[in-house]
C-alpha atoms as a PDB file:
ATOM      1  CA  UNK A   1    -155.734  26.947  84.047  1.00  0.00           C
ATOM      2  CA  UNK A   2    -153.283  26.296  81.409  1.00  0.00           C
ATOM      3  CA  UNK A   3    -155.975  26.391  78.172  1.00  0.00           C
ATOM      4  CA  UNK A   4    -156.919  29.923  79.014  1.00  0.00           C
ATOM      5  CA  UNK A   5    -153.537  30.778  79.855  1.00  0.00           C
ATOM      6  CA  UNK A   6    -152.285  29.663  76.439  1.00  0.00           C
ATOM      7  CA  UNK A   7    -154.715  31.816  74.717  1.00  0.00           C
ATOM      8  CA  UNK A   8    -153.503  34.615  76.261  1.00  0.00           C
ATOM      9  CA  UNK A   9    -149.935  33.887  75.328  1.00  0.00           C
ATOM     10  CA  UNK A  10    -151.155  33.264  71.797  1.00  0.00           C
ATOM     11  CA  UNK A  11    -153.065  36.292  71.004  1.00  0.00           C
ATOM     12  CA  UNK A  12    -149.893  38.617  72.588  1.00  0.00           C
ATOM     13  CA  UNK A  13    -147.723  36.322  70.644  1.00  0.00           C
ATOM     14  CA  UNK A  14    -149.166  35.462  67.432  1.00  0.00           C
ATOM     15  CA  UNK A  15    -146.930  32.440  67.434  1.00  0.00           C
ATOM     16  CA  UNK A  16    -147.731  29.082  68.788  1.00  0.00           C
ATOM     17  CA  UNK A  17    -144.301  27.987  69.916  1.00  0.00           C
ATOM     18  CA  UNK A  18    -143.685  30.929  71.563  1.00  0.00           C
ATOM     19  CA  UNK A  19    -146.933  31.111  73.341  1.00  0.00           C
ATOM     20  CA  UNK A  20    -146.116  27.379  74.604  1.00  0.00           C
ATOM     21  CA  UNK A  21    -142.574  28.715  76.241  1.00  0.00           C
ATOM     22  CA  UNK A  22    -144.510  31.399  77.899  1.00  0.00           C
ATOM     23  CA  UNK A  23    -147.201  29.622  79.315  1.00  0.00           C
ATOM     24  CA  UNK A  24    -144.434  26.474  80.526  1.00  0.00           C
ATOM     25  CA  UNK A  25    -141.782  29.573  82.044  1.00  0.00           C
ATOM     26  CA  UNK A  26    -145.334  30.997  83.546  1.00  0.00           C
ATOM     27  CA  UNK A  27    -146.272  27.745  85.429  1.00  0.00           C
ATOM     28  CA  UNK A  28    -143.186  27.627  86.668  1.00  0.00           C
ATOM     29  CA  UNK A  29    -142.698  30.708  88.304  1.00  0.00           C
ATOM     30  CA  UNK A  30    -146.210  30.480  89.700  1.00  0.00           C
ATOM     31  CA  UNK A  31    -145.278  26.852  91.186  1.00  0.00           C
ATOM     32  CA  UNK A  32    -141.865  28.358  92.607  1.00  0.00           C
ATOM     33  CA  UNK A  33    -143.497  31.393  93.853  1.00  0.00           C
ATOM     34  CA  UNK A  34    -146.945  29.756  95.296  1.00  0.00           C
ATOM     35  CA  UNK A  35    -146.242  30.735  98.612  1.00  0.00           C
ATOM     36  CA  UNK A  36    -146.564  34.428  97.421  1.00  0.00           C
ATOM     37  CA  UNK A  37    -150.089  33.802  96.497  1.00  0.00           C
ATOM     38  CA  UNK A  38    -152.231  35.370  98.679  1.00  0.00           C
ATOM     39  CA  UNK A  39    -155.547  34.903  97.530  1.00  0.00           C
ATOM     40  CA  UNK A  40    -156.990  38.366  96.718  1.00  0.00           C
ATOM     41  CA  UNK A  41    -156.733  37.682  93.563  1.00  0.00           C
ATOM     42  CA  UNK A  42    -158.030  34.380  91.093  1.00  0.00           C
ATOM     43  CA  UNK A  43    -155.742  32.140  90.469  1.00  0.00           C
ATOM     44  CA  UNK A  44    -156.448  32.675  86.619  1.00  0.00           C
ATOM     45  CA  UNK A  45    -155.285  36.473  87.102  1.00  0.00           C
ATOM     46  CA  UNK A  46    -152.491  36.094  89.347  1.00  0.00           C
ATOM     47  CA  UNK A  47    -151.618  33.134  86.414  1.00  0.00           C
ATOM     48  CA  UNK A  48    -152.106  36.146  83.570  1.00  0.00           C
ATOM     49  CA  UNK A  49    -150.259  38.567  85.712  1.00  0.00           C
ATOM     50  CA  UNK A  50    -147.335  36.179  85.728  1.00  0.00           C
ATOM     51  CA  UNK A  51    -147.695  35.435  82.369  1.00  0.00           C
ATOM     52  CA  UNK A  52    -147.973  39.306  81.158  1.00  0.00           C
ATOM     53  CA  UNK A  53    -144.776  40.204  83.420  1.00  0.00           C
ATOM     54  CA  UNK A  54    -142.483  37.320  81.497  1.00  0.00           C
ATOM     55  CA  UNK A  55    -144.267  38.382  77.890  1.00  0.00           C
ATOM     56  CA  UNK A  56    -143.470  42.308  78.752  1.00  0.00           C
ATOM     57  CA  UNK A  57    -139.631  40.964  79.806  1.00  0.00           C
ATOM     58  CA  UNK A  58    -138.930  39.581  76.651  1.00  0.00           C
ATOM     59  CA  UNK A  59    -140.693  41.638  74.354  1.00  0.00           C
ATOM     60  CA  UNK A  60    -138.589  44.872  76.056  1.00  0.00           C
ATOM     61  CA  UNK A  61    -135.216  42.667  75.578  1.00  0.00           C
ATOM     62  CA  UNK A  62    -136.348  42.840  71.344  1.00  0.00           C
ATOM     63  CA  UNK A  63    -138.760  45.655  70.709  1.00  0.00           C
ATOM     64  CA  UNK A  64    -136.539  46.966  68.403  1.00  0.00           C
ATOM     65  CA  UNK A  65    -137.970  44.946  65.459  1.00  0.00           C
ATOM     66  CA  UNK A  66    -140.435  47.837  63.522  1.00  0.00           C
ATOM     67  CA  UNK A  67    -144.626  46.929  63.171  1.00  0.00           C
ATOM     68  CA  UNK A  68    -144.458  46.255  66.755  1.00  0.00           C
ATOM     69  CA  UNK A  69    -146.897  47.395  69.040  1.00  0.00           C
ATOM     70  CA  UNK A  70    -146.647  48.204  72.429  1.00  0.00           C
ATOM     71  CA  UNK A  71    -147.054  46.105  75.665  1.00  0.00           C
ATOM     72  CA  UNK A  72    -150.328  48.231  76.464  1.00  0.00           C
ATOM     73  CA  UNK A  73    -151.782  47.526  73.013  1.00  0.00           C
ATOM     74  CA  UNK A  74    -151.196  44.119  73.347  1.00  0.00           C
ATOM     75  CA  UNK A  75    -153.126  43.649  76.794  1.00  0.00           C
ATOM     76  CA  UNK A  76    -155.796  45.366  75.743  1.00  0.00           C
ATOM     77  CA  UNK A  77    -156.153  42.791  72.390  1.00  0.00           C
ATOM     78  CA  UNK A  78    -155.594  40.167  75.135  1.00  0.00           C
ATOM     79  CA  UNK A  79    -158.429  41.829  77.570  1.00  0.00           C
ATOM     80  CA  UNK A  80    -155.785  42.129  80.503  1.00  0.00           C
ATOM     81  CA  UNK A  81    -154.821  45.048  82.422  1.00  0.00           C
ATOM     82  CA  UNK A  82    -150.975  45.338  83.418  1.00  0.00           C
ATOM     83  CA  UNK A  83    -147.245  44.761  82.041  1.00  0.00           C
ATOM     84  CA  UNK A  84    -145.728  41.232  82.747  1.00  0.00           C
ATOM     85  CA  UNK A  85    -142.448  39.079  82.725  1.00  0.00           C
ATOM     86  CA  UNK A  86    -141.746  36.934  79.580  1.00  0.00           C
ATOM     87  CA  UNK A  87    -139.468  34.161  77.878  1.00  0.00           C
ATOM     88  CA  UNK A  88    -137.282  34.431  75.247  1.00  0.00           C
ATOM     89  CA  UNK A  89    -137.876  35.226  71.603  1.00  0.00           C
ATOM     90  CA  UNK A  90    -141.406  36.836  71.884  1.00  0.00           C
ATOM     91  CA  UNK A  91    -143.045  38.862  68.843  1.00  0.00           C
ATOM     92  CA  UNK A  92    -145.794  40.726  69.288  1.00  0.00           C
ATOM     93  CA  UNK A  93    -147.839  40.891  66.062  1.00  0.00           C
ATOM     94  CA  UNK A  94    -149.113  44.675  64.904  1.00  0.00           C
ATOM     95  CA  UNK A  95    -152.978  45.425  65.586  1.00  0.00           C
ATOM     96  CA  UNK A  96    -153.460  46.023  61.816  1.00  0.00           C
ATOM     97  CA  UNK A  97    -150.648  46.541  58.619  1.00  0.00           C
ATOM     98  CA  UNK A  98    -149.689  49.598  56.926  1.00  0.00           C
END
């Protein structure tokens, strides 16, 4: 599940390195929190819900840089519904420039 997890983090991201600390911080809250997983979902969406909760964490702790667009914008780029958690240093590149 990792491949189309990374893609995810890469599109929201726009940045490979910090698509690759997304996805790693993703698999391992889904490892320490697999006893939570109860099944109604895929695992490949309750892997991009993770993901989109850590990417919506970090991106709030630095919106303040202008151009960026917001954490809705970005999931609908990424075809995902829902706000997420994230790592770090995560920028989220605009749609189009001005």
């Amino acid at each position: 599940y990792d491949r189309p997890i990374f893609r995810v983090a890469q599109h929201i991201t726009q940045n490979r390195e910090d698509a690759e600390d997304i996805v790693q911080e993703t698999l391992l809250a889904a490892y320490k929190g697999l006893a939570k997983f109860d099944g109604r979902a895929s695992v490949r969406t309750w892997l991009t819900r993770i993901l989109m909760r850590r990417a919506a964490k970090v991106w709030n702790r630095g919106k303040s840089a202008s151009g960026d667009v917001t954490l809705e914008v970005a999931e609908i780029r990424a075809g995902v519904s829902g706000a997420g958690e994230a790592s770090s240093s995560l920028s989220v590149a605009p749609l189009c420039s001005a």
